[in-house]
N, C-alpha and C. Protein backbone atom coordinates (compact mmCIF):
# COMPACT_ATOMS: atom_id res chain seq x y z
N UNK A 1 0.84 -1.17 0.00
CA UNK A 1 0.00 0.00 0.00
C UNK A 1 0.89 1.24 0.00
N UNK A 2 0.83 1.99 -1.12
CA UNK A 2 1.40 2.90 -0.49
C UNK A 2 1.48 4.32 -0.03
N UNK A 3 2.23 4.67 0.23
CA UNK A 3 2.08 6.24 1.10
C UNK A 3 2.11 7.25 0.41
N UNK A 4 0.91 8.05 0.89
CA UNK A 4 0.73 9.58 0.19
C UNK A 4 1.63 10.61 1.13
N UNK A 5 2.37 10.86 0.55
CA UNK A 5 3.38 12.08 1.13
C UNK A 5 2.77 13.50 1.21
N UNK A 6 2.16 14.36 2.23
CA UNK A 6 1.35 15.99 2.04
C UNK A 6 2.23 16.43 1.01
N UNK A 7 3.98 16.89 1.03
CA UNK A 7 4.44 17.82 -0.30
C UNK A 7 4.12 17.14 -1.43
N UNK A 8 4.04 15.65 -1.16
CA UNK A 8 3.63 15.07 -3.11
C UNK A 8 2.82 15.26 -3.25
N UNK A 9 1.26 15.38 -2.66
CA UNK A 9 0.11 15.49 -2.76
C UNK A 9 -0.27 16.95 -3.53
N UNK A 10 0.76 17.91 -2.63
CA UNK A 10 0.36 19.11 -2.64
C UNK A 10 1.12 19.34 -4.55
N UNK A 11 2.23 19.00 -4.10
CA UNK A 11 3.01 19.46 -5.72
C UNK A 11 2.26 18.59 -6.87
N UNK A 12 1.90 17.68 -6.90
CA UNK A 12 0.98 17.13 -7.91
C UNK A 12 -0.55 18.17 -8.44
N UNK A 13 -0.68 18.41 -7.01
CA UNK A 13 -2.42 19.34 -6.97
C UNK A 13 -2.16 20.58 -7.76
N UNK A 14 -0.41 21.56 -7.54
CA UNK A 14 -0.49 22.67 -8.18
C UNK A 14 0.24 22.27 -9.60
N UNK A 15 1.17 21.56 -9.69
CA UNK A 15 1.87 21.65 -11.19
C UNK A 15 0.53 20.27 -11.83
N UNK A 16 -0.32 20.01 -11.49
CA UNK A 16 -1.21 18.72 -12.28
C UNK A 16 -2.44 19.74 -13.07
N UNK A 17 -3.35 19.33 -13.01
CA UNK A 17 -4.82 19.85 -14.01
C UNK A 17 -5.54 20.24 -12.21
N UNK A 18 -5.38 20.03 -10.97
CA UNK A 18 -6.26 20.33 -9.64
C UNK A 18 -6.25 21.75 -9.51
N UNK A 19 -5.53 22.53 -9.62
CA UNK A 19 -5.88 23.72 -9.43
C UNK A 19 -6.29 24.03 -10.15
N UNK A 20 -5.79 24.09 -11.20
CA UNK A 20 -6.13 24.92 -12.49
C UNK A 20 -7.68 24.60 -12.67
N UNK A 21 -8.19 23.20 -12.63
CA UNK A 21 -9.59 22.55 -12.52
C UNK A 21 -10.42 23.64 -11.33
N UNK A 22 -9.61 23.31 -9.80
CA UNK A 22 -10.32 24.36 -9.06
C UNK A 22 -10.81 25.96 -9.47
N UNK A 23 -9.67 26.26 -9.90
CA UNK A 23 -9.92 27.81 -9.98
C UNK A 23 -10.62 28.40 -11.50
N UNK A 24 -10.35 27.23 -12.73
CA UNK A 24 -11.55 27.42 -13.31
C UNK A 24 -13.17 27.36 -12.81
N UNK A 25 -13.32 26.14 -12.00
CA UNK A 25 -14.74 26.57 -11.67
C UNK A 25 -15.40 27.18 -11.07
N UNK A 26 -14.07 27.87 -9.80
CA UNK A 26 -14.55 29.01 -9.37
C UNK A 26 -14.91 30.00 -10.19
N UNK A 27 -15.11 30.11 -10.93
CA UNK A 27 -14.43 31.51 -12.00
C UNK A 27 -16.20 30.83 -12.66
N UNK A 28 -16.32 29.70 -13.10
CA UNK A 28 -17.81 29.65 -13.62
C UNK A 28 -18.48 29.74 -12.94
N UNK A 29 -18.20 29.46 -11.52
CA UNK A 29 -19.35 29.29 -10.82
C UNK A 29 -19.78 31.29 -10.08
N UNK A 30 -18.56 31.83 -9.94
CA UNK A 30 -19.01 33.24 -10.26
C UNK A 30 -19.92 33.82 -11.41
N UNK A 31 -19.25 33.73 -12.86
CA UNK A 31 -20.12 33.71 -13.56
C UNK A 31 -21.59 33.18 -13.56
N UNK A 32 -21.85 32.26 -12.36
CA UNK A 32 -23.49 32.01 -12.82
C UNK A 32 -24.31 32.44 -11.57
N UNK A 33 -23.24 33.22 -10.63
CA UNK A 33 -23.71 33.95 -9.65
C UNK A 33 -24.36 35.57 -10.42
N UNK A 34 -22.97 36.16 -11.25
CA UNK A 34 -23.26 37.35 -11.79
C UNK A 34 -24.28 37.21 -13.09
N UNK A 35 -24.65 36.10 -13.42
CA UNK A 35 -26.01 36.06 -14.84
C UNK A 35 -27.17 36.11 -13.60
N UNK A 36 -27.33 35.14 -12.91
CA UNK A 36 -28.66 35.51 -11.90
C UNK A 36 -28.29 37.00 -11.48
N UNK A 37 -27.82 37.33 -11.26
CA UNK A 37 -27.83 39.01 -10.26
C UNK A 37 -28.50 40.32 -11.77
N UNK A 38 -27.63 39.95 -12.44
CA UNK A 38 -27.95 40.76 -13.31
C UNK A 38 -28.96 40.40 -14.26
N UNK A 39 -29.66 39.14 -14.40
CA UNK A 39 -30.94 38.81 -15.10
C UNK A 39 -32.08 39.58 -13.82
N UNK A 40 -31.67 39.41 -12.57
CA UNK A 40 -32.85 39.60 -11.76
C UNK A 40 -33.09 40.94 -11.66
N UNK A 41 -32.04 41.86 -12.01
CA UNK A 41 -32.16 43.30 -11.88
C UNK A 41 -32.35 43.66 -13.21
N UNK A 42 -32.38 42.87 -14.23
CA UNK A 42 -32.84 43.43 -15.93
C UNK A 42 -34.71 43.07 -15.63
N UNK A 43 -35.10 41.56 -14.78
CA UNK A 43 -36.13 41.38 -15.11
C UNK A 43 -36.95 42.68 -14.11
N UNK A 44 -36.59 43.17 -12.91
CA UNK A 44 -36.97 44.20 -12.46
C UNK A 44 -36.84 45.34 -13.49
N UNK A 45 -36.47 46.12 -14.06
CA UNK A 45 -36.39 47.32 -14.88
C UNK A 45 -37.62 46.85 -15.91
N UNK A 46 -37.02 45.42 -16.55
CA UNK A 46 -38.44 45.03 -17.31
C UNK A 46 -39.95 45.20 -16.90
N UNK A 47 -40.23 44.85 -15.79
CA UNK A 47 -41.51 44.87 -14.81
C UNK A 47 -41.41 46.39 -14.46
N UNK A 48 -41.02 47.45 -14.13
CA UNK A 48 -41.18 48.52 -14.00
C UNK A 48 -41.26 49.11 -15.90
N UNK A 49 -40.78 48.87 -16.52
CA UNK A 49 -41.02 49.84 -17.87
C UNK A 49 -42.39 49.10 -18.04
N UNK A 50 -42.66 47.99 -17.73
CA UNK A 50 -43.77 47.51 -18.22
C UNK A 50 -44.74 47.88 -17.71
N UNK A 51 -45.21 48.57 -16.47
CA UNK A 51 -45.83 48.42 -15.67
C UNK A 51 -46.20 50.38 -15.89
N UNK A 52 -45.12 50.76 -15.75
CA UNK A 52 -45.15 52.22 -15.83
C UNK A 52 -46.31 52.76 -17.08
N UNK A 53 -45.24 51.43 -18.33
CA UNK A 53 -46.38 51.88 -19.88
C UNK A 53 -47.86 51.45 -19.66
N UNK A 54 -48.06 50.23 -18.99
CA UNK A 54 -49.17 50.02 -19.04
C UNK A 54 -49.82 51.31 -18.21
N UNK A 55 -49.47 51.90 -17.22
CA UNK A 55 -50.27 52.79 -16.41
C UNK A 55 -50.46 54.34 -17.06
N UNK A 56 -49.46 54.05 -18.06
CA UNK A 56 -49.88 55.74 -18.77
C UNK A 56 -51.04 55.47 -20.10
N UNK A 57 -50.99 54.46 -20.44
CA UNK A 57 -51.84 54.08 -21.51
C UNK A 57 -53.41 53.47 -20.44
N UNK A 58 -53.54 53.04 -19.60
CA UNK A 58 -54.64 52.50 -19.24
C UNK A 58 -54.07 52.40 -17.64
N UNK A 59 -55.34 52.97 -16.94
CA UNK A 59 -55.12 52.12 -15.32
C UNK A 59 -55.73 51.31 -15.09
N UNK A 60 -56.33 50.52 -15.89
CA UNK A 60 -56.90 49.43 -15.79
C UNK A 60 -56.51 48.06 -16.32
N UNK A 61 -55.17 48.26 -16.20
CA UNK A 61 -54.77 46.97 -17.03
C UNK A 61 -54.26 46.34 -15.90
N UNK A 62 -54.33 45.09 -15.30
CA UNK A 62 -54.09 44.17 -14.69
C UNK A 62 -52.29 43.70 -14.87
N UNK A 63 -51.45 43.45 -13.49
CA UNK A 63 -50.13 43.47 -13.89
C UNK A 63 -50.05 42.07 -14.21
N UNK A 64 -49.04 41.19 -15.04
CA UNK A 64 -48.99 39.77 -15.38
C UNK A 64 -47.80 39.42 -14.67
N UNK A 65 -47.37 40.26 -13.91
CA UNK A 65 -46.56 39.27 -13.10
C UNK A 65 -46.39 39.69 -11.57
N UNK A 66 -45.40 38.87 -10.62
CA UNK A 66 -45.41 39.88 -9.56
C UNK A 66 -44.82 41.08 -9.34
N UNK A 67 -43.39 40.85 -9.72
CA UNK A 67 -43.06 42.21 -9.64
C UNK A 67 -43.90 43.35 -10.51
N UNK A 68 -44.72 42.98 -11.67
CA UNK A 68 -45.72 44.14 -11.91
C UNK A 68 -46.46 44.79 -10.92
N UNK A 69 -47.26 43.51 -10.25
CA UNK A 69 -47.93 43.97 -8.96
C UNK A 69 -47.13 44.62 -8.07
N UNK A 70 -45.93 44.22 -7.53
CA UNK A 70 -45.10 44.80 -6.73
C UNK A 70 -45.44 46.26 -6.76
N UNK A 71 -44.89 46.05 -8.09
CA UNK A 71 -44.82 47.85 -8.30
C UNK A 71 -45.49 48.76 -8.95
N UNK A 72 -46.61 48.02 -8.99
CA UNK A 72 -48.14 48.82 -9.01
C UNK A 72 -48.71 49.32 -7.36
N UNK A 73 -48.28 48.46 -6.91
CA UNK A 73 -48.65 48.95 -5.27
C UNK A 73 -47.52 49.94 -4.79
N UNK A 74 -46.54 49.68 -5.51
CA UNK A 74 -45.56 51.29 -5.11
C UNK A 74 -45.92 52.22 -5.54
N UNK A 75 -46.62 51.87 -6.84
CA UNK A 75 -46.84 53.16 -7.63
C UNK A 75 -48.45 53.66 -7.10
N UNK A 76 -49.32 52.41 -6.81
CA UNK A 76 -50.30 53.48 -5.55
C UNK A 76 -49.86 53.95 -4.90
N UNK A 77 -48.96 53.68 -3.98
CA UNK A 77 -48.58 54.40 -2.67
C UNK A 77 -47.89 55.64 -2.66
N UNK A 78 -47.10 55.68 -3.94
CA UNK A 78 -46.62 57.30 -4.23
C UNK A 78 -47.58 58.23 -4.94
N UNK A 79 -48.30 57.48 -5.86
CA UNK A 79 -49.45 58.12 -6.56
C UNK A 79 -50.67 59.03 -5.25
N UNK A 80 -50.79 57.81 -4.08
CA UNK A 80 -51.82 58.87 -2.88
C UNK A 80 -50.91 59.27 -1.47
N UNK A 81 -49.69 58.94 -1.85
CA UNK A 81 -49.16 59.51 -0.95
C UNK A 81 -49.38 61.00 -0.20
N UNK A 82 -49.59 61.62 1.15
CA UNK A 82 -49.82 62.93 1.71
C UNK A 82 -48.34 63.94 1.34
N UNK A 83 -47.60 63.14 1.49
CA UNK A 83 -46.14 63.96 1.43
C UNK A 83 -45.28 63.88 0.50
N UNK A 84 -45.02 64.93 -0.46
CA UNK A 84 -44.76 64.67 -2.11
C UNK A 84 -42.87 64.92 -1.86
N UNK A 85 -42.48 64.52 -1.27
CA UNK A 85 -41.17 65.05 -0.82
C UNK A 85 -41.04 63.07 -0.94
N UNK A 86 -41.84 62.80 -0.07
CA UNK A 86 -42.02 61.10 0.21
C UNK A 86 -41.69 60.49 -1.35
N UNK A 87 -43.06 60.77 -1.74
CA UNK A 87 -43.14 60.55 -3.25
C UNK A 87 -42.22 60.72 -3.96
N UNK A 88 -41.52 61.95 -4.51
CA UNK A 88 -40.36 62.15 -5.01
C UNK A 88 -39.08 61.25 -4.68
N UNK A 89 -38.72 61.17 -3.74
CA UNK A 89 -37.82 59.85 -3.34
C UNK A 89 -38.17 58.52 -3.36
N UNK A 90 -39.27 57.94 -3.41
CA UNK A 90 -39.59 57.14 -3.93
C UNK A 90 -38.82 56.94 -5.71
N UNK A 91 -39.76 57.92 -6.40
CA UNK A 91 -39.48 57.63 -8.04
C UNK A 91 -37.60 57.88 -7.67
N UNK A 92 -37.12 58.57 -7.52
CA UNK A 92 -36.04 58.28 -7.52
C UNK A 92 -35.31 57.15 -6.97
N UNK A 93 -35.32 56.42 -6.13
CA UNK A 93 -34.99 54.92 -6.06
C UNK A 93 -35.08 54.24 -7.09
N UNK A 94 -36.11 54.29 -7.97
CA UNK A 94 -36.70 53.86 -8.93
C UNK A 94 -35.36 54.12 -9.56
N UNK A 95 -35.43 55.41 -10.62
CA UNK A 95 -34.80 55.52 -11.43
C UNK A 95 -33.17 55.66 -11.05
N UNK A 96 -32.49 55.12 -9.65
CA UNK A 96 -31.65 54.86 -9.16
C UNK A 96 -31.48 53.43 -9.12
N UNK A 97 -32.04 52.66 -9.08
CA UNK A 97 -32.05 51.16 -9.60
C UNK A 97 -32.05 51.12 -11.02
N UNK A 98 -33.03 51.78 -12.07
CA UNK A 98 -32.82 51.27 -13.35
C UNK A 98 -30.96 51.97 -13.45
N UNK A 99 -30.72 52.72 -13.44
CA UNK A 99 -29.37 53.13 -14.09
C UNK A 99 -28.19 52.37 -13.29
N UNK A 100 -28.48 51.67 -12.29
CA UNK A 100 -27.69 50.90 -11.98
C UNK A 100 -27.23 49.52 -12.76
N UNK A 101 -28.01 49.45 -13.53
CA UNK A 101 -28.01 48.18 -14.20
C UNK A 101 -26.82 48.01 -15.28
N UNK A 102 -26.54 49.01 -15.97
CA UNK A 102 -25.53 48.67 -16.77
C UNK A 102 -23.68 49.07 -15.86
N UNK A 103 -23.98 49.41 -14.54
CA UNK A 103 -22.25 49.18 -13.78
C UNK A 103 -22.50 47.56 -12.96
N UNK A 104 -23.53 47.23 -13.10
CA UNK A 104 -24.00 46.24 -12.45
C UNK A 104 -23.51 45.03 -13.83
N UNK A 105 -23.71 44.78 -14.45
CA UNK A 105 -22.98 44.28 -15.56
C UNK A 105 -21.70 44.36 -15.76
N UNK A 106 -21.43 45.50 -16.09
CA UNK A 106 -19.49 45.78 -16.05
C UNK A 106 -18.83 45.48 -14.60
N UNK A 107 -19.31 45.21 -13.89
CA UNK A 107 -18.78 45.21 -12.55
C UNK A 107 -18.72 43.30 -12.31
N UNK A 108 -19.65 42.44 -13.10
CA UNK A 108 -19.12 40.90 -12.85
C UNK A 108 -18.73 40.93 -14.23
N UNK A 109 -18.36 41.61 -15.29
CA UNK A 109 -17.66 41.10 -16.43
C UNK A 109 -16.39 41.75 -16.50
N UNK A 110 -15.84 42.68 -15.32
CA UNK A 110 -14.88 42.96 -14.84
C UNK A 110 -14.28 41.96 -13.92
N UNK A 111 -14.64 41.65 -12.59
CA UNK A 111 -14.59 40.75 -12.06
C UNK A 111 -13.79 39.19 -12.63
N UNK A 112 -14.76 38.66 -13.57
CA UNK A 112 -14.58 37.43 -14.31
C UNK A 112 -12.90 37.70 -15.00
N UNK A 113 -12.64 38.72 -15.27
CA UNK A 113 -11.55 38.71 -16.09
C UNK A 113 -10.49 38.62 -15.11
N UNK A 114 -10.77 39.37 -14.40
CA UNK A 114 -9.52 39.85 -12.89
C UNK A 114 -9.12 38.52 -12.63
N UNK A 115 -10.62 37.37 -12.36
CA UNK A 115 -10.54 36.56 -11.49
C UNK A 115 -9.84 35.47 -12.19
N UNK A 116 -9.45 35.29 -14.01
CA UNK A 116 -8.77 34.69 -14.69
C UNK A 116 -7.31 34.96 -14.79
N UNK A 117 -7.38 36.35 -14.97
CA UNK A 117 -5.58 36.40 -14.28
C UNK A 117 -5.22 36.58 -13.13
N UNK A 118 -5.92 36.40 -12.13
CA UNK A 118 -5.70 36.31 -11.22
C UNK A 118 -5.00 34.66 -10.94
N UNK A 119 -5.89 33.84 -11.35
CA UNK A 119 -5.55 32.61 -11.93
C UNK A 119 -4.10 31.88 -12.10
N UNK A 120 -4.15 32.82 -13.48
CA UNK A 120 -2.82 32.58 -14.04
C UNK A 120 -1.87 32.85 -13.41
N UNK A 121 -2.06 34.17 -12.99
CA UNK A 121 -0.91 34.84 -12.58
C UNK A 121 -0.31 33.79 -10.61
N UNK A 122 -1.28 33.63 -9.93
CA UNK A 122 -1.49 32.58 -9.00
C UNK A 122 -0.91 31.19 -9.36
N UNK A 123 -0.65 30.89 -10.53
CA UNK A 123 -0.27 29.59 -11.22
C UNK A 123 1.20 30.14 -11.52
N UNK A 124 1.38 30.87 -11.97
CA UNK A 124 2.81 31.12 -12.16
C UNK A 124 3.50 31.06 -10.86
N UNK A 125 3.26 32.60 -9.99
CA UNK A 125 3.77 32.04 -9.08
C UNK A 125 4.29 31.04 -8.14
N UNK A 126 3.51 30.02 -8.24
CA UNK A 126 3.56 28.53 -7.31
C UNK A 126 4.43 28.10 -8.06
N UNK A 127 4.38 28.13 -9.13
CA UNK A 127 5.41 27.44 -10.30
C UNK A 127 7.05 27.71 -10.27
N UNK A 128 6.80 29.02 -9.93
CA UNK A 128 8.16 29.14 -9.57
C UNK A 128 8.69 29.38 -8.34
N UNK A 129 7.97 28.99 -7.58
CA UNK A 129 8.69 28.71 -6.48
C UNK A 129 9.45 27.35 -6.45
N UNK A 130 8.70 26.61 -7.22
CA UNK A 130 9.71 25.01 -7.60
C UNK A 130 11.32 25.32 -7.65
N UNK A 131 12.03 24.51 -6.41
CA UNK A 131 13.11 24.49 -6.74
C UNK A 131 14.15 23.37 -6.86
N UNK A 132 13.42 22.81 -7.61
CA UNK A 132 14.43 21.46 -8.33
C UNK A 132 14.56 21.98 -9.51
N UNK A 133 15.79 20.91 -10.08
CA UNK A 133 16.04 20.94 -11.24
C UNK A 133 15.78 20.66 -12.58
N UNK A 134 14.32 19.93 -12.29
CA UNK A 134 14.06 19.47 -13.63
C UNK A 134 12.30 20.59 -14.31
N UNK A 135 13.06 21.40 -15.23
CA UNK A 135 12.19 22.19 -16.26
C UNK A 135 10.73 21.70 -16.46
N UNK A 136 10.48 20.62 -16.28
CA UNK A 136 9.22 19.71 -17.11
C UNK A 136 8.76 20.51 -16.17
N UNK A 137 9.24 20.00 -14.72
CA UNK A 137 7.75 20.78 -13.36
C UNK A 137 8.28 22.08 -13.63
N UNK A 138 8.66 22.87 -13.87
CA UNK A 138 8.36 24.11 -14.07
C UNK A 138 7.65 24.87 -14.88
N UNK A 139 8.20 24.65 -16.57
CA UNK A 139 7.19 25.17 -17.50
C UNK A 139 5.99 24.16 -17.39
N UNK A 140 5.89 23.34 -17.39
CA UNK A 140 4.64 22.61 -17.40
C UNK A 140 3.01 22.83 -16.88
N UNK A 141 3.49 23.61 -15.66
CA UNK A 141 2.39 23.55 -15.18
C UNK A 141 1.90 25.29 -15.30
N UNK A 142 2.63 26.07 -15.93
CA UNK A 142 2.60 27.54 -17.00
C UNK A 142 1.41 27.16 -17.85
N UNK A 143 1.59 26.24 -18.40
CA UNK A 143 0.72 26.34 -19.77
C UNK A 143 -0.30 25.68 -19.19
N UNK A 144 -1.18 25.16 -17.97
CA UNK A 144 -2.08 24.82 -17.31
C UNK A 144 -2.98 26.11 -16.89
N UNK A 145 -2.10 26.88 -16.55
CA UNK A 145 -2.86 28.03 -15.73
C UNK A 145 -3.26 28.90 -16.34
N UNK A 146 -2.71 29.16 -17.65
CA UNK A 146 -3.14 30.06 -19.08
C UNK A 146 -4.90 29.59 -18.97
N UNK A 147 -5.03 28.57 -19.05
CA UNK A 147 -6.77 28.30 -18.81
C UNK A 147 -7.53 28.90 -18.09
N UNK A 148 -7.21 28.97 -17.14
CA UNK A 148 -7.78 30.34 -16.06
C UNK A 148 -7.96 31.50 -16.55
N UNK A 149 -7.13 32.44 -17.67
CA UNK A 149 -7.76 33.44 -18.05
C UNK A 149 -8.67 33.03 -19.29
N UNK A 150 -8.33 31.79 -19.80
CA UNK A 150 -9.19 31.73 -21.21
C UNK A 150 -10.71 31.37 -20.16
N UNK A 151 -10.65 30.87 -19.48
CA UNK A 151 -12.33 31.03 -18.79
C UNK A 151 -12.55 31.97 -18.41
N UNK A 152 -11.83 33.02 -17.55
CA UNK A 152 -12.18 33.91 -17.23
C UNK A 152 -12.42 34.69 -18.15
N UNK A 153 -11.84 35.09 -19.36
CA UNK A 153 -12.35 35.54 -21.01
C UNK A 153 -13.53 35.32 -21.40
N UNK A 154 -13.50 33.89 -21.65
CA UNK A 154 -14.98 33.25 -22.48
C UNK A 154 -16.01 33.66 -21.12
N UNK A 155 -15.54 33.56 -20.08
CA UNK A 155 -17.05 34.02 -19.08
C UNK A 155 -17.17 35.12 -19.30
N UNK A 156 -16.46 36.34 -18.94
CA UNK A 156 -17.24 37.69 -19.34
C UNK A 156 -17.46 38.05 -20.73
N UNK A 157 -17.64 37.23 -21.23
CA UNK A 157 -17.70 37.32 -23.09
C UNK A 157 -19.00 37.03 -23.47
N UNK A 158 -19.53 36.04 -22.62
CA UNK A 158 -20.79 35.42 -22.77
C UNK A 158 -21.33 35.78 -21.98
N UNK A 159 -20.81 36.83 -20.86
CA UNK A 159 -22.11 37.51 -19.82
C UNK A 159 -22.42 38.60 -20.26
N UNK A 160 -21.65 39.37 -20.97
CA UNK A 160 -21.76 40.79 -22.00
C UNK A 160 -22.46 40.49 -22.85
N UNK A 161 -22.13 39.42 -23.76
CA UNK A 161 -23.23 39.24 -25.11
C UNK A 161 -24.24 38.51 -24.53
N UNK A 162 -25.00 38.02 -23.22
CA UNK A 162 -26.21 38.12 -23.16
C UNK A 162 -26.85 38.94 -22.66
N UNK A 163 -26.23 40.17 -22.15
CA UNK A 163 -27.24 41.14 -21.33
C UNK A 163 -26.49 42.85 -22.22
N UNK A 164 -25.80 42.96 -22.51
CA UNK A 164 -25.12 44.39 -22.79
C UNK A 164 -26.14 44.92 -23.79
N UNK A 165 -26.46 44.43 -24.83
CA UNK A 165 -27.57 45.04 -25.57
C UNK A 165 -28.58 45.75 -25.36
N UNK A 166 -29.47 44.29 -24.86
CA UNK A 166 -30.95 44.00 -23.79
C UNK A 166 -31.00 45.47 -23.10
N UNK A 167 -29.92 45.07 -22.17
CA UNK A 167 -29.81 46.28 -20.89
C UNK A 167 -29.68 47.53 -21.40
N UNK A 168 -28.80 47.87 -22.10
CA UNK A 168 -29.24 49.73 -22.49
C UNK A 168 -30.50 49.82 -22.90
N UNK A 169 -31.24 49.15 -24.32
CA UNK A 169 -32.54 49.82 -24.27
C UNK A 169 -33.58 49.22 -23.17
N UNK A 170 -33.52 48.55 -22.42
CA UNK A 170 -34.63 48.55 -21.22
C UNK A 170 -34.00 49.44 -20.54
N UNK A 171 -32.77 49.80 -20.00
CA UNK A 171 -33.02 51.19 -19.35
C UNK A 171 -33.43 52.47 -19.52
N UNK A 172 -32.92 52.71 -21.07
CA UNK A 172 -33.36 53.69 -21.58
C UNK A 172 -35.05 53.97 -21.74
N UNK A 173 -36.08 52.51 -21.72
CA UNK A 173 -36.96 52.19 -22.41
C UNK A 173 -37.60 52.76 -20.56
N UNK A 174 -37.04 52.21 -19.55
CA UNK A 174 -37.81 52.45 -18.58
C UNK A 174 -37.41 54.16 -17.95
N UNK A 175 -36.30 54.66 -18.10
CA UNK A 175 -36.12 56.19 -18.12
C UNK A 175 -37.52 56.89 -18.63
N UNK A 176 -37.44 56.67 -20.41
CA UNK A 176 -38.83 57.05 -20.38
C UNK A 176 -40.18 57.13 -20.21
N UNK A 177 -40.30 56.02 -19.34
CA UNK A 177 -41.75 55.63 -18.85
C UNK A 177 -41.45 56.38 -17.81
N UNK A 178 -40.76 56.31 -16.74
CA UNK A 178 -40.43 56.57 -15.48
C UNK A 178 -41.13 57.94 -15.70
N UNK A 179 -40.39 58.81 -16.50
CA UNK A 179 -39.95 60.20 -16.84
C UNK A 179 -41.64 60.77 -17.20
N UNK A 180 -42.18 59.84 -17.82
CA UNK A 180 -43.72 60.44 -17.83
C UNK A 180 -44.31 59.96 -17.08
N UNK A 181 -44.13 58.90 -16.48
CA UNK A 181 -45.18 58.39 -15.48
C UNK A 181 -45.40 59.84 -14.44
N UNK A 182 -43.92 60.18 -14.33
CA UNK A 182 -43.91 60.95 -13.01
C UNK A 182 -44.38 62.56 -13.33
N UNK A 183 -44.52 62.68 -14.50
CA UNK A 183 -44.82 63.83 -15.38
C UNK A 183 -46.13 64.10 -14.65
N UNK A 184 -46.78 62.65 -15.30
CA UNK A 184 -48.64 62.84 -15.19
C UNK A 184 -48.58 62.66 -13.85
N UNK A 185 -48.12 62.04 -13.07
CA UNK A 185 -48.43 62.06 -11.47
C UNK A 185 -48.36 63.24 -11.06
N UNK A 186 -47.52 64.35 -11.46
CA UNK A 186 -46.81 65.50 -10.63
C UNK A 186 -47.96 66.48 -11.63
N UNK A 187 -48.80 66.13 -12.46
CA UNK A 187 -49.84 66.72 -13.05
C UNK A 187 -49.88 67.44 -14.16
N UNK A 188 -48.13 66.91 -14.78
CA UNK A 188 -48.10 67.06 -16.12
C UNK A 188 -48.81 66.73 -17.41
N UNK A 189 -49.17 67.15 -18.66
CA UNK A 189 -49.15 66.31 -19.74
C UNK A 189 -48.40 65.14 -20.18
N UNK A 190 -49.03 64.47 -20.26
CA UNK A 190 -48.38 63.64 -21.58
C UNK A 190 -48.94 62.67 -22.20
N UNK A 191 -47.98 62.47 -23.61
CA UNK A 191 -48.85 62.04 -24.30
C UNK A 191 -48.43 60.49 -24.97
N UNK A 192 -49.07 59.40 -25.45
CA UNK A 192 -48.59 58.54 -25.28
C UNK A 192 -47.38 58.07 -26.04
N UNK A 193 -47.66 59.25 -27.40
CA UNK A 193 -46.27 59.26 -28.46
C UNK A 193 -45.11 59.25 -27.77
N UNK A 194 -45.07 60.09 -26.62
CA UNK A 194 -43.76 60.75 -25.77
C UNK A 194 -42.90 59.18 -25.08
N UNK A 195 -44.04 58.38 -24.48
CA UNK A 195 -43.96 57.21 -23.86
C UNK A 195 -42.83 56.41 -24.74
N UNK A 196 -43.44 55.75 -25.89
CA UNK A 196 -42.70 55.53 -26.97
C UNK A 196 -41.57 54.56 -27.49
């Protein structure tokens, strides 16, 4: 039977495919932390532009989801609110959440990249701290850790091209609902072209 030595264990884990394995999936498994965060704050902006248009075109339209409802009951509560100071900070939360959405994006497709050379650069290091003489364990386990930024790449590559688009015009799309909703509340005109 034989014996596992901790330094062999350990030097196998960093110059082998174990780290490099580890710290790639950290790196995806961030990535599928930052697609939920930022799908859940696109599908909120969605439910508010939606909700806003439906209320300038009709108050009688029924919301189809919850967060519609959600924030149809916000939007009663600022709509009969006594204290318009109240109200006013209200819509601004609002439109302080939608514009958050696109640093909210750059901020895990920033992340993802860091967290790939971070990777690498973490792989090098260990690497050279090796101090024997034979090259194989040295460069060898270099060209392992290069993988760490190519995931960390392909992840913020594919978290940008599913939301970077989307996300500017739903923000933009809910700016302008926002922007008249609060028009006609505050007892402005408007008109539904403006909505748009």
């Amino acid at each position: 039977m034989p014996t596992w030595r901790y330094d062999v264990c350990v030097e196998l884990f960093i110059q082998g495919w174990g780290l490099t394995i580890g710290l790639c999936s950290f790196i995806v498994l961030v990535f599928f932390a930052g697609w939920l965060h930022v799908h859940s704050e696109l599908s909120w902006v969605k439910a508010l532009t939606d909700q806003l248009g439906d209320e300038l075109v009709s108050s009688t339209v029924k919301p189809k989801t919850l967060e519609q409802q959600a924030l149809r009951d916000e939007a009663h509560a600022i709509l009969t609110a006594k204290d318009p100071a109240w109200a006013q900070k209200q819509v601004r939360t609002w439109q302080m959440r939608a514009q958050r959405l696109e640093p909210v994006l750059a901020f895990w497709v920033d992340l993802l990249r860091q967290l790939g050379l971070l990777g690498t650069v973490l792989g090098i290091g260990l690497s050279l701290m090796y101090t024997g003489s034979d090259l194989t364990k040295l460069l060898g386990p270099l060209a392992l850790k290069v993988w760490t930024t190519v995931t960390g790449l392909a992840c913020s590559i594919a978290l940008s091209a599913s939301f970077a688009m989307k996300l500017t015009a739903w923000v933009d799309a809910a700016e302008k609902n926002l922007e008249a909703w609060d028009a006609k509340r505050r007892g402005g005109t408007v008109r539904v072209e403006d909505v748009g």
